[in-house]
Protein backbone atom coordinates (compact mmCIF):
# COMPACT_ATOMS: atom_id res chain seq x y z
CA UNK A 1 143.18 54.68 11.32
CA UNK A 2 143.49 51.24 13.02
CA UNK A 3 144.61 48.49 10.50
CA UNK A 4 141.81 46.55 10.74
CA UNK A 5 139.61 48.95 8.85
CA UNK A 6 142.00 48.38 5.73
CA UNK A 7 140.56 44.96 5.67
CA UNK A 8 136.64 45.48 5.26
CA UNK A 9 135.58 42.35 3.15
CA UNK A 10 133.05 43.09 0.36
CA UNK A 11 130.01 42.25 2.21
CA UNK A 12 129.84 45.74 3.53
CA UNK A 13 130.06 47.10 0.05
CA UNK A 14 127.21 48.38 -2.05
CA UNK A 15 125.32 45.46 -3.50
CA UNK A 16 122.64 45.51 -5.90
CA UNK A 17 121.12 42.51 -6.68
CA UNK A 18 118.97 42.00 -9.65
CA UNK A 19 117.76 38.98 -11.46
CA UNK A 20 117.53 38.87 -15.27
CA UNK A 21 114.73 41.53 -17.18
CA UNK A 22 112.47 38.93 -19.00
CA UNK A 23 112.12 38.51 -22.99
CA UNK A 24 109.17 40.22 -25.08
CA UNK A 25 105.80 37.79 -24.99
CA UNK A 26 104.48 36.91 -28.19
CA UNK A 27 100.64 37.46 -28.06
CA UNK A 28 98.08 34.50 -27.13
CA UNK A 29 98.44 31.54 -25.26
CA UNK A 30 100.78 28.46 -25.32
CA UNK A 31 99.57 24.87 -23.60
CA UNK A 32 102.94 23.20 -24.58
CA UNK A 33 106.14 24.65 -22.91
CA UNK A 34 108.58 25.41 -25.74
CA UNK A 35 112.84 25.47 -24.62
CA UNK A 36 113.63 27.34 -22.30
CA UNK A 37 116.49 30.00 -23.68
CA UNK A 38 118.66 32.42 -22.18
CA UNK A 39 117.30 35.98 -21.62
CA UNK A 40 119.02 39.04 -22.92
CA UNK A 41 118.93 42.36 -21.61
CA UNK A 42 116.35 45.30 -23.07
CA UNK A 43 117.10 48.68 -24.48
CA UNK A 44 116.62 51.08 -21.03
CA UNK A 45 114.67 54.35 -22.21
CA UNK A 46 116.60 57.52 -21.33
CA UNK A 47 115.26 60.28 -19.21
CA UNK A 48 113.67 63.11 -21.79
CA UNK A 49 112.99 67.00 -20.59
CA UNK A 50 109.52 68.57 -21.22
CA UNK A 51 109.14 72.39 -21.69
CA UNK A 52 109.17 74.11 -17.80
CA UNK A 53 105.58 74.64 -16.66
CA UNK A 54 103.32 75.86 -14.07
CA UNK A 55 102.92 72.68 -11.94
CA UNK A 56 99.34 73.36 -10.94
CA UNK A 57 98.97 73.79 -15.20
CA UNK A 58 100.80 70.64 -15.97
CA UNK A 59 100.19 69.19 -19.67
CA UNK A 60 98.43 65.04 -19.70
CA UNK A 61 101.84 62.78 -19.65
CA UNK A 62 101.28 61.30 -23.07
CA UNK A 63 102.02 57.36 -22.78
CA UNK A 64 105.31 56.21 -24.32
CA UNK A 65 105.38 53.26 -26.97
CA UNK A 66 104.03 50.13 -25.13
CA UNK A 67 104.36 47.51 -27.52
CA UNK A 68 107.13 45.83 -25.26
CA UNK A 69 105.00 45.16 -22.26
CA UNK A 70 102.72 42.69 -23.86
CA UNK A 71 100.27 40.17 -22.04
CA UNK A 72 103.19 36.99 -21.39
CA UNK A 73 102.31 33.56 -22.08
CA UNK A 74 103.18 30.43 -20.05
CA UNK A 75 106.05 29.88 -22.28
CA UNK A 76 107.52 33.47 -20.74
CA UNK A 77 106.62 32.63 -17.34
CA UNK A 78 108.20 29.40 -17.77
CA UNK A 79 111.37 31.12 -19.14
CA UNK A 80 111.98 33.61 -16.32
CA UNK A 81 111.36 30.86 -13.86
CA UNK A 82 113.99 28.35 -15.38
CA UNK A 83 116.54 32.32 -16.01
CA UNK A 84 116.28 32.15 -11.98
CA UNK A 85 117.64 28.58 -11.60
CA UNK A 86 119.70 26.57 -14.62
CA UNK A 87 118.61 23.66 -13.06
CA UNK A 88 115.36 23.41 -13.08
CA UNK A 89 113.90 20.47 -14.37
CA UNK A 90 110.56 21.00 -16.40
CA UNK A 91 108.46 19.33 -14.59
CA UNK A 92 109.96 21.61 -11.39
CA UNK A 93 109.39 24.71 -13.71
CA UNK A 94 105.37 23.43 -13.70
CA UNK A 95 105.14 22.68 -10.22
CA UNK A 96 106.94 26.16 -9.10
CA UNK A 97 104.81 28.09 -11.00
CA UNK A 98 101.57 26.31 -9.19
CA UNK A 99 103.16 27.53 -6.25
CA UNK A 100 102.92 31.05 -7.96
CA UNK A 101 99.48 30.38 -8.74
CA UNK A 102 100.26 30.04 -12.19
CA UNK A 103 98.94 26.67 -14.24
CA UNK A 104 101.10 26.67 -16.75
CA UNK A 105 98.51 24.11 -19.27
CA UNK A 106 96.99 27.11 -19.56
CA UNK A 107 96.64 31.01 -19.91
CA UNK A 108 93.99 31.65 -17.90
CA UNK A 109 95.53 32.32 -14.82
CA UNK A 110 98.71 34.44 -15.94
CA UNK A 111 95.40 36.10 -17.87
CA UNK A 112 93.75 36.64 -15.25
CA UNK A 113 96.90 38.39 -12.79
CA UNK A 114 98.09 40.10 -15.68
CA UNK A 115 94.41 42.29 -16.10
CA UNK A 116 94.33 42.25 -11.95
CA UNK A 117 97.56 44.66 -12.44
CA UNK A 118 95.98 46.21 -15.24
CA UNK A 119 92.84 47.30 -13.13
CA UNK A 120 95.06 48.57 -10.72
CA UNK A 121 96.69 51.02 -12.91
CA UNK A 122 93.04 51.89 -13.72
CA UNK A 123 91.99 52.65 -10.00
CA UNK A 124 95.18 54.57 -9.73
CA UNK A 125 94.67 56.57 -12.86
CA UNK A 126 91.05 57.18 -11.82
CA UNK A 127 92.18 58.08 -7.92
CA UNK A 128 93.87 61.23 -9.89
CA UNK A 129 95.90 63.47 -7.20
CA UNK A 130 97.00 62.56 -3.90
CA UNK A 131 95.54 65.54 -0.84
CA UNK A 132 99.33 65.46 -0.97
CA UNK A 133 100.08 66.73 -4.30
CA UNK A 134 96.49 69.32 -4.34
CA UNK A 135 98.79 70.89 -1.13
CA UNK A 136 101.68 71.06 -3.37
CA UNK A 137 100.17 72.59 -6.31
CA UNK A 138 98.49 74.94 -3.98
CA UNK A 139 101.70 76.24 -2.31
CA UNK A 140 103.75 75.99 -5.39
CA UNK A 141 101.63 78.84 -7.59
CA UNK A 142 104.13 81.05 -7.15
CA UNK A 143 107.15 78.99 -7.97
CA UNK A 144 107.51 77.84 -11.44
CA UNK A 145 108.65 74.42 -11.69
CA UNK A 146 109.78 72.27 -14.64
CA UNK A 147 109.70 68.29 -15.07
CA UNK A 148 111.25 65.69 -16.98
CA UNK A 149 109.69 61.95 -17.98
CA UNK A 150 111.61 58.39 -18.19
CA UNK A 151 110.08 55.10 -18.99
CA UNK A 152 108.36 54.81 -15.30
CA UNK A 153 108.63 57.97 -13.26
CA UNK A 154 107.94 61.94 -13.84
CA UNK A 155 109.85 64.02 -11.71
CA UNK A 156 108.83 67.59 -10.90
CA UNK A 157 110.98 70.44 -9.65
CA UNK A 158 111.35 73.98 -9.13
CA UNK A 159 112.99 76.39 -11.72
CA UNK A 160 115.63 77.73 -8.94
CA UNK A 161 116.11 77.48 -5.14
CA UNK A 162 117.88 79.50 -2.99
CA UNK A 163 121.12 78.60 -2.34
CA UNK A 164 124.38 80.19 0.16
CA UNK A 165 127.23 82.01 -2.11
CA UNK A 166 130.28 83.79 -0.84
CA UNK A 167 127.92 84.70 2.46
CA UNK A 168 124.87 85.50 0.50
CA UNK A 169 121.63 83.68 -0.26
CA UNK A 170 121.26 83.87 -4.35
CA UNK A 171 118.82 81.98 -6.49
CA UNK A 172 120.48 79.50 -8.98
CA UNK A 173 119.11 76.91 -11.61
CA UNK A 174 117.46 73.93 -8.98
CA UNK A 175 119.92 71.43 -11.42
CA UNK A 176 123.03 73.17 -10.36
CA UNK A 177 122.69 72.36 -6.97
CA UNK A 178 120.27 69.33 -7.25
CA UNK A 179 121.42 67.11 -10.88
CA UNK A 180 117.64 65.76 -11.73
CA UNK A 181 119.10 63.09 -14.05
CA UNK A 182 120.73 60.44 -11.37
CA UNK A 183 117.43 60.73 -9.06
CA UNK A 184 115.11 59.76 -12.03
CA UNK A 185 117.42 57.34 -13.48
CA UNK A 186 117.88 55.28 -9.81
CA UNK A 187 113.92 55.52 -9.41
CA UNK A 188 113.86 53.76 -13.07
CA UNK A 189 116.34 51.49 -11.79
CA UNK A 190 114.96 50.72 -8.30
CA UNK A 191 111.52 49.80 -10.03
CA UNK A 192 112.96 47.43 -12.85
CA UNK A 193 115.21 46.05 -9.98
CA UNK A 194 112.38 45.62 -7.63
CA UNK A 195 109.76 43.96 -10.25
CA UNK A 196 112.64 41.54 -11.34
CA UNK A 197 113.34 40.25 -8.31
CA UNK A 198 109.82 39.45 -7.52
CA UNK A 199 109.20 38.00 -10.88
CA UNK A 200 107.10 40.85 -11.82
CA UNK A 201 108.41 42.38 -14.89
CA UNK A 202 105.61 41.59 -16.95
CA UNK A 203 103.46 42.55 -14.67
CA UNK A 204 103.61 45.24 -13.15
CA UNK A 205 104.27 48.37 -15.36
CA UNK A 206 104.00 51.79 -14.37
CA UNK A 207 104.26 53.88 -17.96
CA UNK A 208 102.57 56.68 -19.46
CA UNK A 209 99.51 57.53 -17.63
CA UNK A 210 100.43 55.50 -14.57
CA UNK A 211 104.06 56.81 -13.82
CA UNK A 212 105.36 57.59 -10.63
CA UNK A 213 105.56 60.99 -9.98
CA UNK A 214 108.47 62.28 -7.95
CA UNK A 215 108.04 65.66 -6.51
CA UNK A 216 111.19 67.69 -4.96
CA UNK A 217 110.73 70.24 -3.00
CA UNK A 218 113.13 72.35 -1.51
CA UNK A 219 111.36 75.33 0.79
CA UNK A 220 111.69 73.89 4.34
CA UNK A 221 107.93 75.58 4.94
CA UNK A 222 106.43 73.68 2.27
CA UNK A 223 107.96 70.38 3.96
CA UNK A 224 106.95 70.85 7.12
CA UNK A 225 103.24 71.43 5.95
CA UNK A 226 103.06 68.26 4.24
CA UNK A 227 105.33 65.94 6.32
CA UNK A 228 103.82 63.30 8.77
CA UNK A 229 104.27 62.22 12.06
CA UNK A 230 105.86 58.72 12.12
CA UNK A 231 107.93 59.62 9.63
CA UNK A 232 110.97 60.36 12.34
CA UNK A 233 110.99 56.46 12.60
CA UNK A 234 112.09 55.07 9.39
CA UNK A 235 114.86 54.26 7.12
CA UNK A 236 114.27 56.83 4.94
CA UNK A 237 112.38 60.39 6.74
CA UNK A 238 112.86 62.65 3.87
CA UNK A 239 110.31 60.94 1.53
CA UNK A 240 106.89 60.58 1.89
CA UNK A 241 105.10 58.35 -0.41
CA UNK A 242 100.99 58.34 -1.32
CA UNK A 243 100.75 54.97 -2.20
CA UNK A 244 97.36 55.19 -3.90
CA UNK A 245 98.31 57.63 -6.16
CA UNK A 246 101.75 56.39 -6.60
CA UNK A 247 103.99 59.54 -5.68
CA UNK A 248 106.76 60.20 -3.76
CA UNK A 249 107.19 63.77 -1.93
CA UNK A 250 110.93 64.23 -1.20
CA UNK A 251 112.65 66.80 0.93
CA UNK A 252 115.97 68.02 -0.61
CA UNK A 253 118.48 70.05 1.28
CA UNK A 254 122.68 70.41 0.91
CA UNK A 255 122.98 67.50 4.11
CA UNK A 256 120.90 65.10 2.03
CA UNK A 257 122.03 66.11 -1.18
CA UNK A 258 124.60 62.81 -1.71
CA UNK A 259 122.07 60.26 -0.70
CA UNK A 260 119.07 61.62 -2.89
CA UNK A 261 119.17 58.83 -4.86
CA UNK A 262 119.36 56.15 -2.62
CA UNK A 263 116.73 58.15 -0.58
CA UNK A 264 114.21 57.78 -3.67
CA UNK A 265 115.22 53.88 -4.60
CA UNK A 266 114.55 52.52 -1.03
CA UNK A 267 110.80 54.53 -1.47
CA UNK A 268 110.46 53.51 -4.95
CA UNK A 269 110.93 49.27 -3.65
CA UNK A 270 108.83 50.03 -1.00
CA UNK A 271 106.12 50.81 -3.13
CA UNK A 272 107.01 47.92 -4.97
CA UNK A 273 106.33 45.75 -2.86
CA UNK A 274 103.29 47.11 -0.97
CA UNK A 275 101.80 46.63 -4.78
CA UNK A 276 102.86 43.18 -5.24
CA UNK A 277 101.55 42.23 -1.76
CA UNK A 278 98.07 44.03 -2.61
CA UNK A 279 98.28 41.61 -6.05
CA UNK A 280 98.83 38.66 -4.04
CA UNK A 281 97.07 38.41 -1.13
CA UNK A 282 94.21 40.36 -2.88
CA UNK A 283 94.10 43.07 -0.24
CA UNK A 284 94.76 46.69 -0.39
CA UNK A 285 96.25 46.55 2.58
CA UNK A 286 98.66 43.60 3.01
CA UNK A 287 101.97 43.84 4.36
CA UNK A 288 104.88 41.82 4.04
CA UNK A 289 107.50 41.66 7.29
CA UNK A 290 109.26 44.65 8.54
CA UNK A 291 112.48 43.09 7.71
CA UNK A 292 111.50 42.00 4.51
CA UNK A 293 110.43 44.97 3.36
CA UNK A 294 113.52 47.18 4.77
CA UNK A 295 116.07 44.50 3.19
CA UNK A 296 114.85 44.02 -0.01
CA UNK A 297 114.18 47.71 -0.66
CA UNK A 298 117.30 48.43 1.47
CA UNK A 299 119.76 46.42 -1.11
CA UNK A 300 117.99 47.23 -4.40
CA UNK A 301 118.35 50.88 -3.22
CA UNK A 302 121.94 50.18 -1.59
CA UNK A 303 120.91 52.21 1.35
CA UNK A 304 123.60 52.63 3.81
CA UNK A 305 122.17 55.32 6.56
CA UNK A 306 119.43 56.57 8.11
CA UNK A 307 118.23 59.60 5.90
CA UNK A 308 116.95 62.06 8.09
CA UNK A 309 116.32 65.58 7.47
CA UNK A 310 118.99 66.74 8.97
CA UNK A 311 121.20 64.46 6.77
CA UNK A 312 122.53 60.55 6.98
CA UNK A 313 122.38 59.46 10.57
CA UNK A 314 124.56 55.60 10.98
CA UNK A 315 125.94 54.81 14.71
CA UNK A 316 126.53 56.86 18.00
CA UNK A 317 130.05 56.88 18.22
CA UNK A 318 133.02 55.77 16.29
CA UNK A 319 136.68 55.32 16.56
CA UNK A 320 136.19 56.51 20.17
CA UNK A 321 134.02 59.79 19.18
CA UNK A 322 130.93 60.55 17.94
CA UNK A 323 130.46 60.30 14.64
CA UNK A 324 127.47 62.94 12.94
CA UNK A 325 125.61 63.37 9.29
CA UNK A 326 129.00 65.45 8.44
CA UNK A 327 130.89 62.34 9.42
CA UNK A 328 128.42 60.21 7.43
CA UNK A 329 128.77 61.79 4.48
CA UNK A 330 132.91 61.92 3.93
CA UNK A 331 132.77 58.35 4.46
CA UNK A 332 130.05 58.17 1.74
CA UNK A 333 131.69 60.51 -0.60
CA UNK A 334 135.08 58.55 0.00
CA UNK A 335 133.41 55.07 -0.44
CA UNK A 336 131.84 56.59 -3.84
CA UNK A 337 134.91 58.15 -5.28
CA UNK A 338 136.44 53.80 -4.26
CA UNK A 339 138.76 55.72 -2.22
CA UNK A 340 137.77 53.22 0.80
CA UNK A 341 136.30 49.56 0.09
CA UNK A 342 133.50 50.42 2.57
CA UNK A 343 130.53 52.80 3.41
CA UNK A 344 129.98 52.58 6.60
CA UNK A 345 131.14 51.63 10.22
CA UNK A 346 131.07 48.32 11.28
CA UNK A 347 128.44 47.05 13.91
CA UNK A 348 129.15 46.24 17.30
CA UNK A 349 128.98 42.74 18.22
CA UNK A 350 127.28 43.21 21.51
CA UNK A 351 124.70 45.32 20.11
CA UNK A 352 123.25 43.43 17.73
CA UNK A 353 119.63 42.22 17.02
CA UNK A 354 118.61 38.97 17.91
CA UNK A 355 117.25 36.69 15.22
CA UNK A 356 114.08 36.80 16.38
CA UNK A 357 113.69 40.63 17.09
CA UNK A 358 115.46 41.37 13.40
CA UNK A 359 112.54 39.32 11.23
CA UNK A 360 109.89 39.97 14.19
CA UNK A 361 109.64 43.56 14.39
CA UNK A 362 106.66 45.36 13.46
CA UNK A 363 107.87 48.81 13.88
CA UNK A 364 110.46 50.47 14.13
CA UNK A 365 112.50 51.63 17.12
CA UNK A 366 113.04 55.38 17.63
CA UNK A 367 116.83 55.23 18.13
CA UNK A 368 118.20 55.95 14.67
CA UNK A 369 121.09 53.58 15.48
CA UNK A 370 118.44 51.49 16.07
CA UNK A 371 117.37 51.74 13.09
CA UNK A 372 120.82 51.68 11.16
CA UNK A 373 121.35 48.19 13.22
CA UNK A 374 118.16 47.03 11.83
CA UNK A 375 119.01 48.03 8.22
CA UNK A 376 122.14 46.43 8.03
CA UNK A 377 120.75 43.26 9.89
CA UNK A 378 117.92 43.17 7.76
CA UNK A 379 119.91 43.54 4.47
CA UNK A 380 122.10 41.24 4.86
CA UNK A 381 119.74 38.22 5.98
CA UNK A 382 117.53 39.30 2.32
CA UNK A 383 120.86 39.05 0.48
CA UNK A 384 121.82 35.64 1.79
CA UNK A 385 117.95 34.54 1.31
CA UNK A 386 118.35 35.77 -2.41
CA UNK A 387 122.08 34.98 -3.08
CA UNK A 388 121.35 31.18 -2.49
CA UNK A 389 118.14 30.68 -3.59
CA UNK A 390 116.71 33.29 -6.34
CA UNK A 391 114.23 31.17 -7.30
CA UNK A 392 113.30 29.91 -3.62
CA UNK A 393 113.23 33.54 -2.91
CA UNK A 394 110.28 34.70 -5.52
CA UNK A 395 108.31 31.62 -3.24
CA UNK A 396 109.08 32.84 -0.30
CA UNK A 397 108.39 36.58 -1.12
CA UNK A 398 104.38 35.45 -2.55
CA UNK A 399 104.19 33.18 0.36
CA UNK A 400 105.00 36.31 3.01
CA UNK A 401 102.63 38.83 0.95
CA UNK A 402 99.67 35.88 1.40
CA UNK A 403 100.09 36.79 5.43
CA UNK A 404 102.10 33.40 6.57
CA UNK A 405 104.65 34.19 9.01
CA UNK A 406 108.20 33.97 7.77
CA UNK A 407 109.21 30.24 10.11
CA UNK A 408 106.05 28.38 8.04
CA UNK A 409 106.79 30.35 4.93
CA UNK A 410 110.32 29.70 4.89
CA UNK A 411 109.92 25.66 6.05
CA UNK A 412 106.94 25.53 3.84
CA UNK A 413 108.09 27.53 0.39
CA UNK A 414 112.15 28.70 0.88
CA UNK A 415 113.38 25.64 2.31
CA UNK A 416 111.34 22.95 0.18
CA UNK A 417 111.71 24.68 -3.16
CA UNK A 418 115.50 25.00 -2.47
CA UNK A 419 115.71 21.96 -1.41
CA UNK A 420 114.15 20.52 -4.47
CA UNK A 421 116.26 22.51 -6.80
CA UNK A 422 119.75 20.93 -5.40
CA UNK A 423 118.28 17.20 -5.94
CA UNK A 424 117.26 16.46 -1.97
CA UNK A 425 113.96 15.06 -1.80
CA UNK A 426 113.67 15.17 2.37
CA UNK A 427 111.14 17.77 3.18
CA UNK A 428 112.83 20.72 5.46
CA UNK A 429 110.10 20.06 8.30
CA UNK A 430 111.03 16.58 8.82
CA UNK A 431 114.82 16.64 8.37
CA UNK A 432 116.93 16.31 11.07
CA UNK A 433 118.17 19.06 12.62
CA UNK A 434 122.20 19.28 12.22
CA UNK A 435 123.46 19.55 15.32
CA UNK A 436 124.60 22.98 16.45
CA UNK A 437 127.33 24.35 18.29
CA UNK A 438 126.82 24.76 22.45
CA UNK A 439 127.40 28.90 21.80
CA UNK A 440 125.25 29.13 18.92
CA UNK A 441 122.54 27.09 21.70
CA UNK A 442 123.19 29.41 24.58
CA UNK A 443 123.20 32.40 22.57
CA UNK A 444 119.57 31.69 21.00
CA UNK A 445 118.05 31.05 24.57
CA UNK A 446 118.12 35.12 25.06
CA UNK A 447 117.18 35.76 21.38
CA UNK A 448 114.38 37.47 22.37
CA UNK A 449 115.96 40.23 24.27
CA UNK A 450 117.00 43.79 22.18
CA UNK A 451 120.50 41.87 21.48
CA UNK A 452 122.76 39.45 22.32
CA UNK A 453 124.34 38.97 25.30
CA UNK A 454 126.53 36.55 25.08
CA UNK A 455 128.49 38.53 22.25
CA UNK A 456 131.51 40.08 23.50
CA UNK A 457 132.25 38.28 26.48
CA UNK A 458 135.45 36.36 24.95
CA UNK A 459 137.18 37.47 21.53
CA UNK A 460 135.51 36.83 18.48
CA UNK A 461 137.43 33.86 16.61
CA UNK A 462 136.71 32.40 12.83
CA UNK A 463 135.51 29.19 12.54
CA UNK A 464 136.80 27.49 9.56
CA UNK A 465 134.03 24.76 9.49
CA UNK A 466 131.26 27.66 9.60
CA UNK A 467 128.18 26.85 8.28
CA UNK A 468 127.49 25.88 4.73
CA UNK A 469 124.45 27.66 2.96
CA UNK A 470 122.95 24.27 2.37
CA UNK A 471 123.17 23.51 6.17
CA UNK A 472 121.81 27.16 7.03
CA UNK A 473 119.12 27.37 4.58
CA UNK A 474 117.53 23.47 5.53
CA UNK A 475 115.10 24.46 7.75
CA UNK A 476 113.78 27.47 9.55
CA UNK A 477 115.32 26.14 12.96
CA UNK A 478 118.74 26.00 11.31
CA UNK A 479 118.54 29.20 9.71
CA UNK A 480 117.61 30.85 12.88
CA UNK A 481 120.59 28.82 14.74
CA UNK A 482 123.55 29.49 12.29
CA UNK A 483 121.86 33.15 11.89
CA UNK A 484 123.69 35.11 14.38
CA UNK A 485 127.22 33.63 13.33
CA UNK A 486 127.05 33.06 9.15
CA UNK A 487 125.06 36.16 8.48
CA UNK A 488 125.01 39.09 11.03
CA UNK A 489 128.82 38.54 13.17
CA UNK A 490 130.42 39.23 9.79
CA UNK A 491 128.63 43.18 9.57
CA UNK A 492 130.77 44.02 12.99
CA UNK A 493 134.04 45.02 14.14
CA UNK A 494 135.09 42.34 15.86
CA UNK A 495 134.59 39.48 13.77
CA UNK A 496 137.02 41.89 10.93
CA UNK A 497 139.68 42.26 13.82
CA UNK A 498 139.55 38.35 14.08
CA UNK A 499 139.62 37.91 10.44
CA UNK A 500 142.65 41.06 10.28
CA UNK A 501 144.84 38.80 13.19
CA UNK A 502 143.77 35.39 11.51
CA UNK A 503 145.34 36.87 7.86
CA UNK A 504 148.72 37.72 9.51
């Protein structure tokens, strides 16, 4: 092993951001904004097993105790506004919530959202099962499956599947070689993580009747009945999602069995987020950015691969060979058991996306390295977004899901609100830009292309008067100057080999 992949700094380490769960709502309306306390966390529901049943004779989900998600008030709106940012000023608190469309004088607005979500749950309730799921139940007759319920999803299963022992193929309980309880438990999490860092916790609440339903299915005929074609071009290919009907169709196997639950999460924020959108912009169709989408979901989930069906898919080569799902997967069972400090290989500096390309694609390419660049790129640009701004962020993310395109929603919402929050009153259209370094100039002229040139042609070195998030984050021309350098050089090898000789 060469030394410098001792030295992986924690930015290639699982992260899972989250911002605080929000406090119960007492019912009716509040005009005057009381303090503003600190939020504590809520009780989590555990997973609970139903009797095993004939799927296509499954029992009504009977809806859990609901008196938690109550109808919040300004006062609660106000409070997980000021948990994003301690220093918020009230009057800030008033005018950020505006932004959100929320007048916080009154209740009639957060009113008004909060049944919106409501009569979405209806539409989804009435839409009943997915063409999907009728296919399922259809091929499934003579399999008996079983099911167990959490707070937000219902995951259903087969009895047994076939699996290889000692040379044979013998049938064996489905949790033996597939545990149940970590899939459900990260969809639970993904979807409290997700709605949190929208600011959507009180919401959006899929319970009871309206749970997710996760179906597993095993039998490689079944799959390939159901599957879809553009599926082969995504994050996640073993997962397809109805997103009218709010389930999730997922393709097990022994290649994919160690990522199952980061498979699920990334679908699960995906969903998310198409919801939220549809809220917003009042559209049932709306779509935030590709990058968006595939960085937020990609770090609640802590996706670190390509899922494909024949199992985790990251670069080419590495280490001077190639490097396959088999590959993939010691480094992800290593990384798990904190053997190693990271889960994947680094990216190579030459090969990276361009600014522009990462946060203007609108598909994506077919190249699962591709792909794997993109993930990375895009996950690490949504963490810096969120890490310095959480508040800024929840802007940013209604501005996107009204249609703007991310440089006037980030000058226009991230940048202004952020800007705000620290005490600068200079609006980030008209500030000045802060002069930027001749390479960081010559390598945005080719920013367009697939990646960026001018990386590699001299050794990577550290600058120790990088960027500052304040300079970065000013306006969108800064942020897409300093990009390349604060955000994505750090993801690749040889930015770590600089920062392994510069330790010595």
């Amino acid at each position: 092993m060469k030394p410098w992949t001792l030295l992986f700094p924690p930015i290639l380490s699982l992260t899972l951001f989250a911002a605080p769960p929000l406090p119960p709502s007492a019912e009716g309306a509040s005009t005057n904004l009381p303090p503003l306390p600190s939020l504590s966390n809520g009780p989590t529901a555990p997973p609970t097993t139903t009797a095993a049943v004939e799927i296509a004779e499954e029992a009504p989900v009977q809806a859990p105790e609901e008196a938690h998600f109550s109808k919040p008030s300004p006062a609660d709106i106000a409070n997980a506004i000021r948990a994003l940012s301690a220093t918020a000023t009230r009057d800030q608190v008033i005018r950020i919530a505006a932004t959100l469309g929320w007048d916080l004088r009154t209740s009639r607005d957060i009113d008004d959202f909060f049944q919106l979500m409501r009569a979405h749950d209806h539409a989804v309730l009435q839409r009943g099962n997915s063409v999907t799921t009728k296919r399922v139940l259809e091929l499934a007759r003579r399999v008996p499956y079983t099911r167990k319920s959490s707070q937000h999803f219902l995951i259903i299963y087969p009895r047994t599947v076939s699996a290889p022992l000692q040379g044979k193929i013998v049938s064996k309980p489905f949790e033996e070689a597939y545990p149940v309880d970590p899939i459900l438990a990260a969809a639970d999490a993904a979807f409290r993580k997700t709605t949190d860092l929208l600011l959507m916790s009180r919401f959006m609440n899929w319970a009871g009747k309206v749970r997710g339903r996760i179906y597993l299915i095993a039998d490689p005929a079944e799959w390939n009945l159901i599957k879809r074609t553009g599926m082969s071009a995504t994050p996640v290919q073993i997962v397809l999602t109805e997103d009218d009907t709010r389930e999730f169709f997922v393709f097990v196997n022994p290649m994919v069995k160690d990522m199952l639950e980061q498979a699920v999460s990334f679908a699960v924020a995906e969903l998310v987020m198409k919801e939220y959108a549809a809220a917003v912009a009042k559209q049932q169709r709306a779509r935030l950015p590709v990058f968006f989408v595939t960085g937020l979901a990609g770090e609640v989930s802590g996706l670190t691969a390509v899922i494909t069906e024949q199992g985790p898919q990251q670069v080419k080569r590495w280490k001077d060979r190639p490097f396959t799902a088999k590959d993939v997967l010691h480094l992800h069972r290593r990384f798990s058991k904190g053997a190693i400090s990271y889960s994947h290989p680094p990216l190579v500096e030459r090969q990276l996306n361009s600014f522009d390309r990462v946060v203007e694609l609108t598909s994506y390419p077919r190249d699962e390295e591709q792909i794997f660049y993109h993930l990375l790129q895009s996950r690490a640009l949504v963490r810096y977004l969120h890490e310095h701004g959480a508040l800024p962020f929840v802007v940013l993310s209604k501005e996107l899901a009204q249609g703007k395109i991310f440089e006037r929603a980030f000058d226009g919402a991230y940048a202004r609100v952020r800007l705000e929050l620290i005490g600068e009153t200079t609006s980030a259209s008209t500030t000045k830009r802060t002069p930027v370094r001749a390479q960081e100039q010559k390598s945005q002229r080719g920013s367009r292309t697939a990646g960026t040139k001018e990386a590699g042609k001299k050794p990577t070195t550290l600058d120790k008067n990088a960027a500052t998030p304040d300079e970065v984050l000013k306006s969108y021309r800064n942020l897409r100057n300093y990009a390349r350098d604060t955000i994505f050089l750090p993801l690749t090898e040889e930015y770590m080999r600089a920062q392994a000789a510069q330790a010595q």
